[in-house]
N, C-alpha and C. Protein backbone atom coordinates (compact mmCIF):
# COMPACT_ATOMS: atom_id res chain seq x y z
N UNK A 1 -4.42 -8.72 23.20
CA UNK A 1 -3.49 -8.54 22.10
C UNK A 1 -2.66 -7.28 22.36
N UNK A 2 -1.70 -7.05 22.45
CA UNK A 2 -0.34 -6.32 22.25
C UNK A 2 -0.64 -5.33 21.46
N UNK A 3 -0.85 -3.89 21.77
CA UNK A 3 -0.76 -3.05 20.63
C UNK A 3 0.07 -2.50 19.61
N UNK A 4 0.10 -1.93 18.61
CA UNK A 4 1.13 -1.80 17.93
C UNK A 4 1.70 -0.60 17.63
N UNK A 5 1.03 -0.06 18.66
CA UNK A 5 2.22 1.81 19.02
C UNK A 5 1.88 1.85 20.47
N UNK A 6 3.02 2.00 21.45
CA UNK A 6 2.87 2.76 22.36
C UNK A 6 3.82 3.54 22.90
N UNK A 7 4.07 4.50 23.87
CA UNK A 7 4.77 5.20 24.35
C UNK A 7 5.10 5.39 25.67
N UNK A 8 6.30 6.10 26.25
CA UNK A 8 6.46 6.19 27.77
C UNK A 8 6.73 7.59 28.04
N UNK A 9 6.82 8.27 28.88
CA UNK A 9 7.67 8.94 29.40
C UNK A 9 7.98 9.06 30.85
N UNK A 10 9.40 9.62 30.55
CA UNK A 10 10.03 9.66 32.27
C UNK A 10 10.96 10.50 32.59
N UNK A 11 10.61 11.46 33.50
CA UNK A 11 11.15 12.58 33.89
C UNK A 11 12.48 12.55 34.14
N UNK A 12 13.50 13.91 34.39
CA UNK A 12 14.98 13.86 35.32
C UNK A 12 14.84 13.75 36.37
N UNK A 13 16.13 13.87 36.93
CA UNK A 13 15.48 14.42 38.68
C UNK A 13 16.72 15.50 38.85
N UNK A 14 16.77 16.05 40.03
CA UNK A 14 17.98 17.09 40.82
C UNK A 14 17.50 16.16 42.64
N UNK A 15 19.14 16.17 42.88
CA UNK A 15 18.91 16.04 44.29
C UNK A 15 19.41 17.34 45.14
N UNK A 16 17.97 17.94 45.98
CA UNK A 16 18.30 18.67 46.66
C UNK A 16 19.28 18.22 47.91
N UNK A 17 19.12 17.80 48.49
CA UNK A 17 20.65 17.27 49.21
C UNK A 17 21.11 15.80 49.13
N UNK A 18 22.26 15.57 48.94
CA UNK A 18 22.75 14.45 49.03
C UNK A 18 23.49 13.84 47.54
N UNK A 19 24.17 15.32 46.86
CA UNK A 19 24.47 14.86 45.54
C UNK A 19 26.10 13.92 45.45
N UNK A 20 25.47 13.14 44.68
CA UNK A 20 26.90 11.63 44.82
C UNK A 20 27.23 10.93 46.35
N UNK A 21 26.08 10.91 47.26
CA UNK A 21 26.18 9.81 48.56
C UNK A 21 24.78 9.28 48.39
N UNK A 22 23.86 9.48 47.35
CA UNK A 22 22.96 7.72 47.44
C UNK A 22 23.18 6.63 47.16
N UNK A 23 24.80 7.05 45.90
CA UNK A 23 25.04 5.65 45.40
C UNK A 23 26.19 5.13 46.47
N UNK A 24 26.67 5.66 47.65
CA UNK A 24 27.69 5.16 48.43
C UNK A 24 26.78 4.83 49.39
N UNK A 25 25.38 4.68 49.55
CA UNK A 25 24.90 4.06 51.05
C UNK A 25 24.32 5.41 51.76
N UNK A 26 24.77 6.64 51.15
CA UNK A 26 24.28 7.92 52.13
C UNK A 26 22.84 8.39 51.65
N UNK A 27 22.57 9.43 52.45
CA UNK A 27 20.73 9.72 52.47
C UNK A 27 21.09 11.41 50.89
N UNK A 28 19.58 10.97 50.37
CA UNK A 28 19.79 11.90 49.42
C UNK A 28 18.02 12.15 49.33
N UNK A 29 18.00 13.27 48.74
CA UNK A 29 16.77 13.90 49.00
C UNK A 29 16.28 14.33 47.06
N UNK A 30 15.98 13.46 46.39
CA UNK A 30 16.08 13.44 45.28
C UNK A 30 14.88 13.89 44.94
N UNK A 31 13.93 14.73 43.82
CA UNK A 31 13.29 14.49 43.22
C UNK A 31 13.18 15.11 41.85
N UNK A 32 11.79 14.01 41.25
CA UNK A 32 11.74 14.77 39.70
C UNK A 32 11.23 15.78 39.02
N UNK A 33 11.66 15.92 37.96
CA UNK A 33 11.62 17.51 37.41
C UNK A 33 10.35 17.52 36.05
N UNK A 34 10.01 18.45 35.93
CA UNK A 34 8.62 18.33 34.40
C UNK A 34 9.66 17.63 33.37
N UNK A 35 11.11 18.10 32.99
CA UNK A 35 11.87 17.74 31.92
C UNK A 35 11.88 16.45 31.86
N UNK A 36 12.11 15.37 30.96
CA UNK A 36 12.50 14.13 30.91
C UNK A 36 12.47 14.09 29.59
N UNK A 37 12.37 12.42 29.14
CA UNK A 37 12.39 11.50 27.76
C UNK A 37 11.48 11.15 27.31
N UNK A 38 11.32 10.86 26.39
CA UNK A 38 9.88 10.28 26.25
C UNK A 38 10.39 9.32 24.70
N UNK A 39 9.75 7.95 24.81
CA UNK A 39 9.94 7.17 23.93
C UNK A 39 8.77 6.57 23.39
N UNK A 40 8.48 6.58 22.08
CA UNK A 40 7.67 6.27 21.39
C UNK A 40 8.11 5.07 20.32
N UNK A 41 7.30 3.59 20.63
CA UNK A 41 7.87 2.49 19.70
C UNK A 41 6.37 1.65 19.10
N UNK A 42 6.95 1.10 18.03
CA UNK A 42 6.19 0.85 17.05
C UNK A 42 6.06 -0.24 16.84
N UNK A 43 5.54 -1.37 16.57
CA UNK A 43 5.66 -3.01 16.71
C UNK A 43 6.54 -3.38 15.29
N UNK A 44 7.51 -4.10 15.42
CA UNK A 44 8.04 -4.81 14.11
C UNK A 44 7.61 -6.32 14.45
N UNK A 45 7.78 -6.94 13.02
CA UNK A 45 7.72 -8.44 12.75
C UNK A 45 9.20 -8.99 12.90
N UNK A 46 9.83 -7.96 12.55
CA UNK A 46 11.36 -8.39 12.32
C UNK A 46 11.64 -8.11 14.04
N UNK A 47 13.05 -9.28 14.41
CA UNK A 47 13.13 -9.38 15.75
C UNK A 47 14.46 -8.44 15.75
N UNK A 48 14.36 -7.58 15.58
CA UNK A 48 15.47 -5.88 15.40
C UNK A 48 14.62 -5.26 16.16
N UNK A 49 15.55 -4.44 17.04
CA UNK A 49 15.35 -2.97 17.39
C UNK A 49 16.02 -1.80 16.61
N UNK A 50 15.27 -0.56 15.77
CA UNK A 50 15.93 0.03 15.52
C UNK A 50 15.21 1.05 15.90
N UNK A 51 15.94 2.31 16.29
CA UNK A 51 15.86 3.04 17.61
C UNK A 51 16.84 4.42 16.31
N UNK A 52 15.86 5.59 16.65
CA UNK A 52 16.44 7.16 16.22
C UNK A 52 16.30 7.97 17.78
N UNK A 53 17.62 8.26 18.07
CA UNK A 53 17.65 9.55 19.28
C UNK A 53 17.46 10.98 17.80
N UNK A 54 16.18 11.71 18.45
CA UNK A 54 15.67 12.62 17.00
C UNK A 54 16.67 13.58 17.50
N UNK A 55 17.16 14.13 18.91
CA UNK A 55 17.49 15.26 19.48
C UNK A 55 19.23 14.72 18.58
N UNK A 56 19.64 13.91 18.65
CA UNK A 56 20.93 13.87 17.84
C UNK A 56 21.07 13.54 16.69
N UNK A 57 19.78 13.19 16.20
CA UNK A 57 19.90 12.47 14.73
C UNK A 57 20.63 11.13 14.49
N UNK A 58 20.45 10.54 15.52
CA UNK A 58 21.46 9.16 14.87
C UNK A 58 20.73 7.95 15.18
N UNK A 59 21.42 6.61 14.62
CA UNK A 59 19.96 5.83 14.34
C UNK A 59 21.08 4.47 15.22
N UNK A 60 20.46 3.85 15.20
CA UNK A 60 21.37 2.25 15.95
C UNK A 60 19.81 1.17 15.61
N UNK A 61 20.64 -0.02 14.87
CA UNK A 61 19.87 -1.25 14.78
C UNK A 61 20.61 -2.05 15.36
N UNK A 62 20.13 -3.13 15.75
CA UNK A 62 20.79 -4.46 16.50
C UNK A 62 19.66 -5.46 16.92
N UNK A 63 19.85 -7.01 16.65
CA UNK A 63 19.01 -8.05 16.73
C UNK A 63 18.74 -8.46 18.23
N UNK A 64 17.75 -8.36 18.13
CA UNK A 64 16.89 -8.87 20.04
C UNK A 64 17.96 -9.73 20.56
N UNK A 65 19.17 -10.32 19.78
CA UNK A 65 19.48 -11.32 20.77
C UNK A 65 21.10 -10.90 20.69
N UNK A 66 21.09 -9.67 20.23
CA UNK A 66 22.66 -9.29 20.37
C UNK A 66 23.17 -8.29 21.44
N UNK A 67 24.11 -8.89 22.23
CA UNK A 67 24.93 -8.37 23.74
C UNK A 67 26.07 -7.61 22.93
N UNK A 68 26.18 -7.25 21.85
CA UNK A 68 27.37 -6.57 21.90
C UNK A 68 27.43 -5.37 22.82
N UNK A 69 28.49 -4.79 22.83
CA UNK A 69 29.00 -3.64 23.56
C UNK A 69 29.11 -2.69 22.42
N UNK A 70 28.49 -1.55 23.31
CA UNK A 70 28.68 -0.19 22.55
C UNK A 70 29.12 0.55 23.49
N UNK A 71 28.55 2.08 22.51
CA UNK A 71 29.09 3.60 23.91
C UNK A 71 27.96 4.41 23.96
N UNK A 72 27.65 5.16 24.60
CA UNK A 72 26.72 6.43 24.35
C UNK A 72 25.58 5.83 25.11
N UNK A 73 23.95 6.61 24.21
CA UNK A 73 22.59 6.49 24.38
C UNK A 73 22.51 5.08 23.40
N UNK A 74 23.14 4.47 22.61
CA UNK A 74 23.17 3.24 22.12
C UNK A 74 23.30 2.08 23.27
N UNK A 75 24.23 2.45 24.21
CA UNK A 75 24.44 1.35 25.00
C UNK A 75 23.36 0.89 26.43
N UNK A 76 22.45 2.35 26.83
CA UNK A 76 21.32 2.54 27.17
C UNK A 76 20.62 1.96 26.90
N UNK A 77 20.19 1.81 25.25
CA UNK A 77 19.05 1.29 24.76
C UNK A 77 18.81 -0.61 24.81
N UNK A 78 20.72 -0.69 24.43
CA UNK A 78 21.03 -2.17 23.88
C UNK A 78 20.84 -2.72 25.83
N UNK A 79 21.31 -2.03 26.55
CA UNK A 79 21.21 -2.95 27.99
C UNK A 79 19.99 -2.93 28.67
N UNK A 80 19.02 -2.26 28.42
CA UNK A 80 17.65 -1.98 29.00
C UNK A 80 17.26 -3.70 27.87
N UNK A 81 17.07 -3.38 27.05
CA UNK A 81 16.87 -4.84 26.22
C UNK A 81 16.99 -5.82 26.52
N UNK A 82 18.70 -6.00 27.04
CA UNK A 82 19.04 -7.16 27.52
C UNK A 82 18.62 -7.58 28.68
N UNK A 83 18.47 -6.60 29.35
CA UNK A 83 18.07 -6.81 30.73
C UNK A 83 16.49 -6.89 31.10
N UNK A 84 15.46 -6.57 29.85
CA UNK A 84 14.21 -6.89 30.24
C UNK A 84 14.08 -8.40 29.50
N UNK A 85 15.14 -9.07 28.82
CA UNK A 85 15.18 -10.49 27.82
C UNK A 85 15.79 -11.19 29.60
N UNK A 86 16.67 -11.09 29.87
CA UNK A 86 16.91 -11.59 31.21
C UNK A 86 16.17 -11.60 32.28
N UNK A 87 15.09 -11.03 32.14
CA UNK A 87 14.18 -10.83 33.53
C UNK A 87 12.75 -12.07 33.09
N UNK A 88 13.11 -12.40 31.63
CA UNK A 88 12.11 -13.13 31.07
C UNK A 88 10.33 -12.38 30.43
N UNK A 89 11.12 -11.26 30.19
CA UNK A 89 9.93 -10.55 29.45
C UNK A 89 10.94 -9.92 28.24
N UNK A 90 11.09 -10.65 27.01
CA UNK A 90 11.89 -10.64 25.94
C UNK A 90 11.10 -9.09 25.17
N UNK A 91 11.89 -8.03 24.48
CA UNK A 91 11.38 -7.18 23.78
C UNK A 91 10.80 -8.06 22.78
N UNK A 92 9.39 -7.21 22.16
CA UNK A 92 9.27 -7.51 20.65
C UNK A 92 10.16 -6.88 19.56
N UNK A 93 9.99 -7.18 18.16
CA UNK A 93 10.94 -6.05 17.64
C UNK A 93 10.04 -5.38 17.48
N UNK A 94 11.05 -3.73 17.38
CA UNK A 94 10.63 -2.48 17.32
C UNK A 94 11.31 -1.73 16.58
N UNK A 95 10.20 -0.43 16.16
CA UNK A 95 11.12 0.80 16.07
C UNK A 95 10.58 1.74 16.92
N UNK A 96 12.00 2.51 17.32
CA UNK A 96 11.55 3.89 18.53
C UNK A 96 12.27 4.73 17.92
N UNK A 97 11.40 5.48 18.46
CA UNK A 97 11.84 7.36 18.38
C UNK A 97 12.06 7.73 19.93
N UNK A 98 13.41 8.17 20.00
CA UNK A 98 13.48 8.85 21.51
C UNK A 98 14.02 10.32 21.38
N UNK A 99 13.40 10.88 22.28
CA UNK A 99 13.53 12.88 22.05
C UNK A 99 13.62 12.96 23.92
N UNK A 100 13.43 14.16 23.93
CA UNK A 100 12.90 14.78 24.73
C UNK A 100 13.49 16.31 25.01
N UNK A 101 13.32 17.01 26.33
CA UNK A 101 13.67 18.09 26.35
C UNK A 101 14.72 18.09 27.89
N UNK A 102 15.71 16.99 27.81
CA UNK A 102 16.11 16.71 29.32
C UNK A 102 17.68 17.01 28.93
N UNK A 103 18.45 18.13 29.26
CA UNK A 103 20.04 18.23 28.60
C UNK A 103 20.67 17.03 29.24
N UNK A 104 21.13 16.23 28.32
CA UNK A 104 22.20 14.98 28.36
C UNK A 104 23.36 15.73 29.60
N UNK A 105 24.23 15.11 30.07
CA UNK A 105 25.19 15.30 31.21
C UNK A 105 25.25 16.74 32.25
N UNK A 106 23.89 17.29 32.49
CA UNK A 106 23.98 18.05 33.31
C UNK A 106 23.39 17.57 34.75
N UNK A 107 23.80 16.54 35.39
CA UNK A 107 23.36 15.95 36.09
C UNK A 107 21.41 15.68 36.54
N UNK A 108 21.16 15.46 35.82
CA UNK A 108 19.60 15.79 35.81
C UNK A 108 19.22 14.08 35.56
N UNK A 109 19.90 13.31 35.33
CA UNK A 109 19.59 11.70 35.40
C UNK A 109 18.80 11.25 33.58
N UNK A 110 19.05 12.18 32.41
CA UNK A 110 18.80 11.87 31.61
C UNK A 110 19.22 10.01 31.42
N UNK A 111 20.09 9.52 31.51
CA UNK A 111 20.21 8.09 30.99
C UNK A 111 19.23 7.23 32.06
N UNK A 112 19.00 7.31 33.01
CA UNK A 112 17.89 6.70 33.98
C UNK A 112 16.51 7.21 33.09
N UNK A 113 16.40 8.46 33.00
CA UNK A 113 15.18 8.74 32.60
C UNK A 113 14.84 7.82 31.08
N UNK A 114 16.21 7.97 30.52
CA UNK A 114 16.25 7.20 29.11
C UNK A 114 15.74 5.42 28.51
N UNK A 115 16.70 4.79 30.33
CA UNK A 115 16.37 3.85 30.56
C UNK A 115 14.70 3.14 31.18
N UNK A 116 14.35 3.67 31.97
CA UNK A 116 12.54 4.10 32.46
C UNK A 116 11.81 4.17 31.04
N UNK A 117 11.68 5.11 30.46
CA UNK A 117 11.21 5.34 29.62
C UNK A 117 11.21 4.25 28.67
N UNK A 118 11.94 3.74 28.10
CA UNK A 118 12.41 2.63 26.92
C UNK A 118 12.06 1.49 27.73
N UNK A 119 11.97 0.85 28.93
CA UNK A 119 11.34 0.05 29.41
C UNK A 119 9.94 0.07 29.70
N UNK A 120 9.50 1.43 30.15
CA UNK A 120 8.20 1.15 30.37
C UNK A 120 7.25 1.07 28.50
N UNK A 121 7.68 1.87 27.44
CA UNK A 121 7.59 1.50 26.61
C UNK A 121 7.29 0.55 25.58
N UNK A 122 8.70 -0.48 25.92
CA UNK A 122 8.74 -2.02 25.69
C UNK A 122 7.62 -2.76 26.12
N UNK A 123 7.44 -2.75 27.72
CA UNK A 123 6.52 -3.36 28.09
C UNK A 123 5.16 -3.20 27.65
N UNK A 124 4.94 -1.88 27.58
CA UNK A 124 3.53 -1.71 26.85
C UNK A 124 3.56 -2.30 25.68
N UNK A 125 4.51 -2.31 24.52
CA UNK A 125 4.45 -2.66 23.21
C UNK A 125 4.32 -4.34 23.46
N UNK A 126 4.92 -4.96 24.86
CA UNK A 126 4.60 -6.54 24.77
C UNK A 126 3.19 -6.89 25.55
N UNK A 127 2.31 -5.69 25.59
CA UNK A 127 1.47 -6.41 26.43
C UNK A 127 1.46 -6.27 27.35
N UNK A 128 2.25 -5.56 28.53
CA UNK A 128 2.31 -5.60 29.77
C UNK A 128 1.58 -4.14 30.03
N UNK A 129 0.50 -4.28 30.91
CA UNK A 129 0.26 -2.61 31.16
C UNK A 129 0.37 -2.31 32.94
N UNK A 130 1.35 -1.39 33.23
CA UNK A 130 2.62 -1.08 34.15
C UNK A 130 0.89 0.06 34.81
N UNK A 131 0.09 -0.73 36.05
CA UNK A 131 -0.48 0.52 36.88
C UNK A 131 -0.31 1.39 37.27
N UNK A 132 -0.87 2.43 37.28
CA UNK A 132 -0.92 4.12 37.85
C UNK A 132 -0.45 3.57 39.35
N UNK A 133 0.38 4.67 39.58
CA UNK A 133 -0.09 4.50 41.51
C UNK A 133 -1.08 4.31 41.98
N UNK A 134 -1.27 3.34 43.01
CA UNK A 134 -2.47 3.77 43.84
C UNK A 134 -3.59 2.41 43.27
N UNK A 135 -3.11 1.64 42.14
CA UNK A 135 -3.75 0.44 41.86
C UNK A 135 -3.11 -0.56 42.31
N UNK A 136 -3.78 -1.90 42.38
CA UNK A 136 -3.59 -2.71 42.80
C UNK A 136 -2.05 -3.47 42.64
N UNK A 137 -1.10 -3.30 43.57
CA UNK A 137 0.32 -4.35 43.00
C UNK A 137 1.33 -3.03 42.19
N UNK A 138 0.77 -1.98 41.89
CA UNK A 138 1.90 -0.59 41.02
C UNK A 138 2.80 -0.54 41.45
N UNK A 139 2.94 0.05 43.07
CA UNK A 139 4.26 0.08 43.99
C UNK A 139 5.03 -0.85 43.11
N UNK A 140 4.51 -2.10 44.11
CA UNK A 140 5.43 -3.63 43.55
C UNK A 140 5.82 -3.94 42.42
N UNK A 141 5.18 -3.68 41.43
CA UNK A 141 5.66 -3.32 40.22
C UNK A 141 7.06 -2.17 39.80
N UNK A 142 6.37 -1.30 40.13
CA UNK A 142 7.39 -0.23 39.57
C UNK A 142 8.68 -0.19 40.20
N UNK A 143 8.89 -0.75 41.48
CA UNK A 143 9.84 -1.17 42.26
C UNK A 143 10.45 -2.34 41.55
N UNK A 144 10.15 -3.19 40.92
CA UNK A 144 10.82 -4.47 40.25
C UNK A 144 11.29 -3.90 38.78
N UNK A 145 10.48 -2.46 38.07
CA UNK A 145 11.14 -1.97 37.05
C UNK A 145 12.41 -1.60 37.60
N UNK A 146 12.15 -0.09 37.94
CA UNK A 146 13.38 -0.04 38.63
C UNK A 146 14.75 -0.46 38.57
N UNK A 147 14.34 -1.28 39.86
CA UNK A 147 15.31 -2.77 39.99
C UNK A 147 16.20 -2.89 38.86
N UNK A 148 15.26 -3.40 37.83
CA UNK A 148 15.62 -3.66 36.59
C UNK A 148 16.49 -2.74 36.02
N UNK A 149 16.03 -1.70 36.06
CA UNK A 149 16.68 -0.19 34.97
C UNK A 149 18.12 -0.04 35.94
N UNK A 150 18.07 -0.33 36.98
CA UNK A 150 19.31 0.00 38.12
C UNK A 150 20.45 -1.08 37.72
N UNK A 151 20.01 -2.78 37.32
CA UNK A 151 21.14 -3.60 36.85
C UNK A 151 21.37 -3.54 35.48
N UNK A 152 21.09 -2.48 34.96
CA UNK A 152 21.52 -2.08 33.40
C UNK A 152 23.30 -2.15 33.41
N UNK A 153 23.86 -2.72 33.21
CA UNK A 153 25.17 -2.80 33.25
C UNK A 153 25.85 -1.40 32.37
N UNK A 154 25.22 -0.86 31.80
CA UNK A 154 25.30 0.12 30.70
C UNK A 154 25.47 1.74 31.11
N UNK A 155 24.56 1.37 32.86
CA UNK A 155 24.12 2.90 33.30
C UNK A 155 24.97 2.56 34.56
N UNK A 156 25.82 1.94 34.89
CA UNK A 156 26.65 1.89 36.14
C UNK A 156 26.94 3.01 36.64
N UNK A 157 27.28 3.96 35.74
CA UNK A 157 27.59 5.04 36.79
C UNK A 157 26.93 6.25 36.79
N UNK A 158 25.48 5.83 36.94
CA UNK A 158 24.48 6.79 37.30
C UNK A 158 23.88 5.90 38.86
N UNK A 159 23.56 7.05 39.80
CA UNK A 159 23.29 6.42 40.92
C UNK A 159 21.96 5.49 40.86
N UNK A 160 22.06 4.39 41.61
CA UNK A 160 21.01 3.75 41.77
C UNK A 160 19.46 4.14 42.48
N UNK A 161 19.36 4.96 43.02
CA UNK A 161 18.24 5.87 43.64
C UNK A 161 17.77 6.41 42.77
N UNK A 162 18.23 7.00 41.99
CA UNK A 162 17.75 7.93 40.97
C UNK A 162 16.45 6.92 39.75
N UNK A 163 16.96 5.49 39.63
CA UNK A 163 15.79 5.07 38.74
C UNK A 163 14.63 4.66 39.81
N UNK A 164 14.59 4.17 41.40
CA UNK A 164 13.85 3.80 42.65
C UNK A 164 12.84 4.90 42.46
N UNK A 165 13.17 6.11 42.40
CA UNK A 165 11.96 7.68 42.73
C UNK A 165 11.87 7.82 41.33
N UNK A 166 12.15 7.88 40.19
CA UNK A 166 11.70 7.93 38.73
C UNK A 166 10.47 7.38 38.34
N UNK A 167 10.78 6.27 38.98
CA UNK A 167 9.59 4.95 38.23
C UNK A 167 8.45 5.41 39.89
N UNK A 168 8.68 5.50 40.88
CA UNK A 168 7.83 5.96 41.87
C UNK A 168 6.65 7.11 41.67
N UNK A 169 7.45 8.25 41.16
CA UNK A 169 6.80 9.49 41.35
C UNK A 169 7.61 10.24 40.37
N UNK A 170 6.48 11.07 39.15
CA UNK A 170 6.43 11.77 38.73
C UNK A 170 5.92 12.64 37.97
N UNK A 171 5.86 14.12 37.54
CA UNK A 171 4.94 15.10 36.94
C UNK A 171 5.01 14.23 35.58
N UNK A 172 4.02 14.38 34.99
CA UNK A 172 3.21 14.06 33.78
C UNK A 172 3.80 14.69 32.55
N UNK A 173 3.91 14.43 31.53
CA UNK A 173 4.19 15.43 30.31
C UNK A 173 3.23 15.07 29.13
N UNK A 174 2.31 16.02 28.47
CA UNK A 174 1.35 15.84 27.78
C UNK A 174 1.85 14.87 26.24
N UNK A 175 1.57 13.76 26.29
CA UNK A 175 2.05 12.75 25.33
C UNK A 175 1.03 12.49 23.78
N UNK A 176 -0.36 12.35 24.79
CA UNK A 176 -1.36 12.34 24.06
C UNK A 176 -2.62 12.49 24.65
N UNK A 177 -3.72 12.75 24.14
CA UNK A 177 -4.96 12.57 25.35
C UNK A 177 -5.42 12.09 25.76
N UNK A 178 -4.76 10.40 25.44
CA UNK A 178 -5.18 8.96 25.92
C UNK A 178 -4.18 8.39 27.04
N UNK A 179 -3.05 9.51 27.24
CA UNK A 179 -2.32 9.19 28.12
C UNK A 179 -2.58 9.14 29.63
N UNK A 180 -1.79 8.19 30.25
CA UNK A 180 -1.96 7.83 31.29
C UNK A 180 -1.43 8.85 32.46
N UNK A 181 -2.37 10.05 33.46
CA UNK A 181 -1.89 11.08 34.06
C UNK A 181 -0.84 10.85 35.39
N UNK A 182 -1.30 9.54 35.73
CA UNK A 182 -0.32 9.22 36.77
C UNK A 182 1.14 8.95 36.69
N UNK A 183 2.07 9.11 36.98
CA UNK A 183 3.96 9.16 37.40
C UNK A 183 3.90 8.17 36.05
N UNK A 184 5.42 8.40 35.69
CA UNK A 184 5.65 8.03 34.48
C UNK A 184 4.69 7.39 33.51
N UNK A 185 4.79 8.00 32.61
CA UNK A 185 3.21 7.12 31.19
C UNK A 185 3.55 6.50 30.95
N UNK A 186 2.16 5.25 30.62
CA UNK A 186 2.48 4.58 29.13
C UNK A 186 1.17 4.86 28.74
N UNK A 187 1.83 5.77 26.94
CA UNK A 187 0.58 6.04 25.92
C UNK A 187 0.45 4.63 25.69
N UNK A 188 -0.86 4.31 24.98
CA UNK A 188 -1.29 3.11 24.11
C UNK A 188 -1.85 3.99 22.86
């Protein structure tokens, strides 16, 4: 059975060399930082997502099966959705709280981290529990998240490498004490 709170988090990154040539094909030396996102969602009956960014105060609802177009950390949230309903693992409805301590546009990959996070999230809230490194099939897994968080039509112009080493490898941030210590969490 599907629990009915869980949480993610997922770090920034900085690339020590190779800033703006991973997404042209060139070598970049990326990794992640303690800072990131962290999203916490709640099970609804109702097939809505409604979603508070706490760090801005603003709220966005919209129905599991609506593609509209938006702008901002709204359009983050609405294409990670669409795109885990397209992969054939449909969100439940929810409500989330997303915070963290990662500054929005200082190149640090906050909307990747945003996107990671709110997926690995989702998945926990449907049931899916996303392995630590180092278990059976994780790689392969977290490589097909990824994937996923990278054809977000929403995050186009954040490099694609940047969600590949996110969902791979990263420092921990204390969520809860049931949290999971290995590269990106999911609380239950």
């Amino acid at each position: 059975m599907p629990p009915e709170r869980a949480g993610a988090f997922a770090p920034g990154r900085v690339n020590l060399i190779g800033e703006h040539t991973d997404y042209n094909g060139g070598l970049a030396l990326p990794f992640a930082i303690s800072q990131g996102i962290v999203v916490h969602a709640q099970a609804s009956a109702e097939e809505w997502i409604r979603a508070l960014a706490v760090d801005l105060d603003e709220e966005d609802a919209f129905a599991l099966t609506d593609r509209a177009r938006c702008d901002g950390w709204r359009a983050f949230v609405r294409g990670t959705v669409a795109e885990l309903d397209d992969a054939g693992t449909p969100s439940p409805g929810a409500r989330l709280q997303i915070g963290g301590d990662l500054p929005r546009g200082a190149g640090l990959s906050s909307s990747a981290a945003l996107e990671v996070a709110l997926c690995l999230a989702l998945l926990a809230l449907s049931g899916e529990r996303v392995e630590p490194l180092g278990a059976t099939d994780s790689a392969g897994r977290r490589l097909e998240i990824a994937q996923l968080c990278d054809s977000n039509a929403a995050s186009a112009i954040t490099s694609p490498s940047s969600r590949t080493y996110t969902v791979i490898s990263s420092p921990h941030r204390g969520l809860s004490p049931s949290a999971d210590t290995a590269s990106c969490s999911i609380v239950r």
